[in-house]
Protein backbone atom coordinates (compact mmCIF):
# COMPACT_ATOMS: atom_id res chain seq x y z
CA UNK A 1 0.00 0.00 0.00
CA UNK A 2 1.48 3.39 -0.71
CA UNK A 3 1.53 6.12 1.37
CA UNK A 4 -1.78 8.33 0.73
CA UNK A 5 -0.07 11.44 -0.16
CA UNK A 6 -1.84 14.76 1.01
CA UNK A 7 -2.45 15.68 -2.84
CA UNK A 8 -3.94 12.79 -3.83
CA UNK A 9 -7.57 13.41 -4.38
CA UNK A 10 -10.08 11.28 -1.53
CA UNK A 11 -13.68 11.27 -2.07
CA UNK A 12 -14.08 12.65 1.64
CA UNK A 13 -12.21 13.72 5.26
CA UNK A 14 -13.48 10.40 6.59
CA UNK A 15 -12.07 8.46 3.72
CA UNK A 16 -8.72 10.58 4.21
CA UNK A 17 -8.47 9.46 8.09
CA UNK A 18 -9.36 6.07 6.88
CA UNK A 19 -6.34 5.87 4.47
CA UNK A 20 -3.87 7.12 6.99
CA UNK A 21 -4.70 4.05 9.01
CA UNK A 22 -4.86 1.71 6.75
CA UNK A 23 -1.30 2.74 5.79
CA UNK A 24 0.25 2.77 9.00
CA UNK A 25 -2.13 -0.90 9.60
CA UNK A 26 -0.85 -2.23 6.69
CA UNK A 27 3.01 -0.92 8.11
CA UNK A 28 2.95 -1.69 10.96
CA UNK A 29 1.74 -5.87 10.13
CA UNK A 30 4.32 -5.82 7.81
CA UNK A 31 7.17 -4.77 10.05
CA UNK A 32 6.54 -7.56 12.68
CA UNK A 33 6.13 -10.06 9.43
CA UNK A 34 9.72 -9.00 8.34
CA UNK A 35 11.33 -10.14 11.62
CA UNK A 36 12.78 -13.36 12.50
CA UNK A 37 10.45 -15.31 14.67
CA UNK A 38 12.31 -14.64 17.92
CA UNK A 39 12.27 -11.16 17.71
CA UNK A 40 8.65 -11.09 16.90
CA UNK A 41 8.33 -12.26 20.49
CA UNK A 42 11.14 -10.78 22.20
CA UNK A 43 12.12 -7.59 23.37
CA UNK A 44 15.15 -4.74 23.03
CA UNK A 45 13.88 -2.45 25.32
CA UNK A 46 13.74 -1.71 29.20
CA UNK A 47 9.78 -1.54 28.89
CA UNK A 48 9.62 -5.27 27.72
CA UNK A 49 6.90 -5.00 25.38
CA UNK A 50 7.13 -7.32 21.96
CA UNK A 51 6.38 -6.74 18.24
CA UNK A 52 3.28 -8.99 18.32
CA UNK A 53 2.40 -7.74 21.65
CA UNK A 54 2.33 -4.10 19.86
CA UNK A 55 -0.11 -5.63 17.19
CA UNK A 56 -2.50 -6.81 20.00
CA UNK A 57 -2.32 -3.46 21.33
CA UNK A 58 -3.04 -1.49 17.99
CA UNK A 59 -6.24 -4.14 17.89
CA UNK A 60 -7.63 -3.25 21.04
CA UNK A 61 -7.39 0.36 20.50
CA UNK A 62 -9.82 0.23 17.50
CA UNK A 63 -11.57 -2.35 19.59
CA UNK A 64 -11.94 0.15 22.55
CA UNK A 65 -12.49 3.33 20.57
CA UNK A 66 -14.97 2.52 17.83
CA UNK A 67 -17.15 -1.09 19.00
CA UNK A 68 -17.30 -0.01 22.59
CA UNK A 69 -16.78 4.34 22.82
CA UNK A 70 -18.24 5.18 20.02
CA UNK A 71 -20.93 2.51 18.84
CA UNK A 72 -21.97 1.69 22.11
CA UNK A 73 -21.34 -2.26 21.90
CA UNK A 74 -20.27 -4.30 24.76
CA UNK A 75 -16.97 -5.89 24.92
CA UNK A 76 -16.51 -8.62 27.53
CA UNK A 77 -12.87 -7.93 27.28
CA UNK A 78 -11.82 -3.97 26.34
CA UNK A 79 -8.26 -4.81 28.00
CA UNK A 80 -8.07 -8.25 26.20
CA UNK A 81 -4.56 -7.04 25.30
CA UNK A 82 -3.43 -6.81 29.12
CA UNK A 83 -2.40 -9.13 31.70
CA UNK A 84 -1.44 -8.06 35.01
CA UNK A 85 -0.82 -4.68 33.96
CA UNK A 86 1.08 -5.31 30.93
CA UNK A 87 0.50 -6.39 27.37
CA UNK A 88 0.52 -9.96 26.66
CA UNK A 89 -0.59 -11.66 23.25
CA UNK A 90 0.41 -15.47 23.15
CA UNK A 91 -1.52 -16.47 20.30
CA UNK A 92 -0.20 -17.12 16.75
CA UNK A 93 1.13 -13.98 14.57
CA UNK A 94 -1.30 -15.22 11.52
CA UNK A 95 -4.41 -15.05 14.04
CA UNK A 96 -3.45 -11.66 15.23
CA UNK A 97 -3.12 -10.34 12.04
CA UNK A 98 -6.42 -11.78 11.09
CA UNK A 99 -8.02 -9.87 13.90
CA UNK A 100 -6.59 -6.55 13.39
CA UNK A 101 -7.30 -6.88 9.97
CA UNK A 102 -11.46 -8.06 10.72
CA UNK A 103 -10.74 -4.65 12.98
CA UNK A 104 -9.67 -2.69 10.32
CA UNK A 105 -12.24 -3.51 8.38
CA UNK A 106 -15.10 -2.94 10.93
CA UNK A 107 -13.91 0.45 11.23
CA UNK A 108 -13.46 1.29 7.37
CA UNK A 109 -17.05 0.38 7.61
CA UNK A 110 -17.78 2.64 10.32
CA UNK A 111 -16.28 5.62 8.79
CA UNK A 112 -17.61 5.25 5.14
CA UNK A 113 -21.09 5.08 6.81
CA UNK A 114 -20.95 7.20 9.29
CA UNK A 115 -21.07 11.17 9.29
CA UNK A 116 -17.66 12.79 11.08
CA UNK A 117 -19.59 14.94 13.86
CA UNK A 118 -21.45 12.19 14.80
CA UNK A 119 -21.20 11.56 18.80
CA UNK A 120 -20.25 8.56 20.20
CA UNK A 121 -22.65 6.81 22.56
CA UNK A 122 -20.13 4.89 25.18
CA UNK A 123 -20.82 1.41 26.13
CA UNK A 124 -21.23 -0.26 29.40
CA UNK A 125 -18.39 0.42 31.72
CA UNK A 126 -16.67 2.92 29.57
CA UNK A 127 -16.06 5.85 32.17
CA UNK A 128 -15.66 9.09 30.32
CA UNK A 129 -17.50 11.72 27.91
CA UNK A 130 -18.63 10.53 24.24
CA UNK A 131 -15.95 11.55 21.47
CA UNK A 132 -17.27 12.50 17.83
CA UNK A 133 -15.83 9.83 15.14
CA UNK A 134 -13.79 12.38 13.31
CA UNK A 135 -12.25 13.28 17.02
CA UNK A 136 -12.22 9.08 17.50
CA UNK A 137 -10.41 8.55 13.98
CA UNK A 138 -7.86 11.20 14.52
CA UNK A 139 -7.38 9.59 17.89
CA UNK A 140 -6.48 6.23 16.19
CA UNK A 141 -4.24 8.01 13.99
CA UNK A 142 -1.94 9.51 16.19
CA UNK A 143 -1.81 5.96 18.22
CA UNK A 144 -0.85 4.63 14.80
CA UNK A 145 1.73 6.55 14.17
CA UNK A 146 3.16 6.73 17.56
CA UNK A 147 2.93 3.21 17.61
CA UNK A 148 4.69 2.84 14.21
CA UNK A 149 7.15 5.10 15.50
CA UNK A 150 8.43 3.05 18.24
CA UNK A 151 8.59 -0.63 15.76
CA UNK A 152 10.36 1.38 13.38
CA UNK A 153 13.44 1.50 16.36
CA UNK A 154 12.86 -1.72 17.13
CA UNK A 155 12.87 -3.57 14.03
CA UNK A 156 15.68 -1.76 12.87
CA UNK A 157 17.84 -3.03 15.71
CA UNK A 158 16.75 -6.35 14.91
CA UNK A 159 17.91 -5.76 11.55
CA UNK A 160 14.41 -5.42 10.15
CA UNK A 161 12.67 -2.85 7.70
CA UNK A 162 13.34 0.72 9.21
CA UNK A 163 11.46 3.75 7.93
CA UNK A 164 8.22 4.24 5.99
């Protein structure tokens, strides 16, 4: 996927802030894919936290934002990318891919039928004030990119992909 450069023409602002995440989606899958199994699952950095572990994460966060803050929907498991108090993600890179990528698509789905301004209506348990989607999608962006950020270090000292 190339980057979706600011002069290319998009049909609307939500399918702008769409585009921007499927880039940096589609990025950031591809950077863990690129590294050896073992650093997949291990770490370089004081934190601890692991390239798969960071695709769990990125999951959740749509999870959390758009299913449960915005739409409304219960989740059984919002922090389902937690374990005492850190992130944990044991399964299989293929079936965490395969989620974030049914995610991904959820939320395309969301923004192409949704209007920007709309408010959020929070779900049970979520503590906090409703978010419009275009506040929501912006949101995911800059997680995205932060994100992206940080496996760009790491998979470059594992010898992986670095940069965009």
């Amino acid at each position: 996927m190339d980057f979706p450069e600011p002069n290319t023409p998009a049909p609307s602002r939500a399918a702008v802030l769409a585009g921007y995440l499927d880039f940096f989606r589609s990025r950031a899958i591809e950077k863990v894919r690129a590294l050896p199994p073992d650093e997949r699952r291990g770490s370089r950095l004081p934190s601890g936290w692991t390239p798969v572990e960071l695709l769990k994460h990125l999951r959740y966060v749509e999870l959390r934002w758009i299913e449960w803050r915005f739409e409304g929907r219960p989740v059984p498991t919002p922090w389902g990318d937690e374990e005492a108090g850190r992130w944990h993600a044991p399964e299989p890179l293929a079936e965490l891919v395969a989620a974030l990528e049914a995610q991904a698509e959820h939320t395309r789905a969301v923004a192409s039928s949704t209007d920007l301004s709309t408010m959020g209506t929070p779900g049970p348990g979520w503590h906090g004030e409703p978010a419009s989607l275009e506040r929501i999608l912006f949101h995911l962006l800059q997680e995205y990119a932060r994100h992206l950020g940080h496996l760009d270090i790491v998979t470059e000292l594992a010898g992986g992909p670095a940069g965009e």
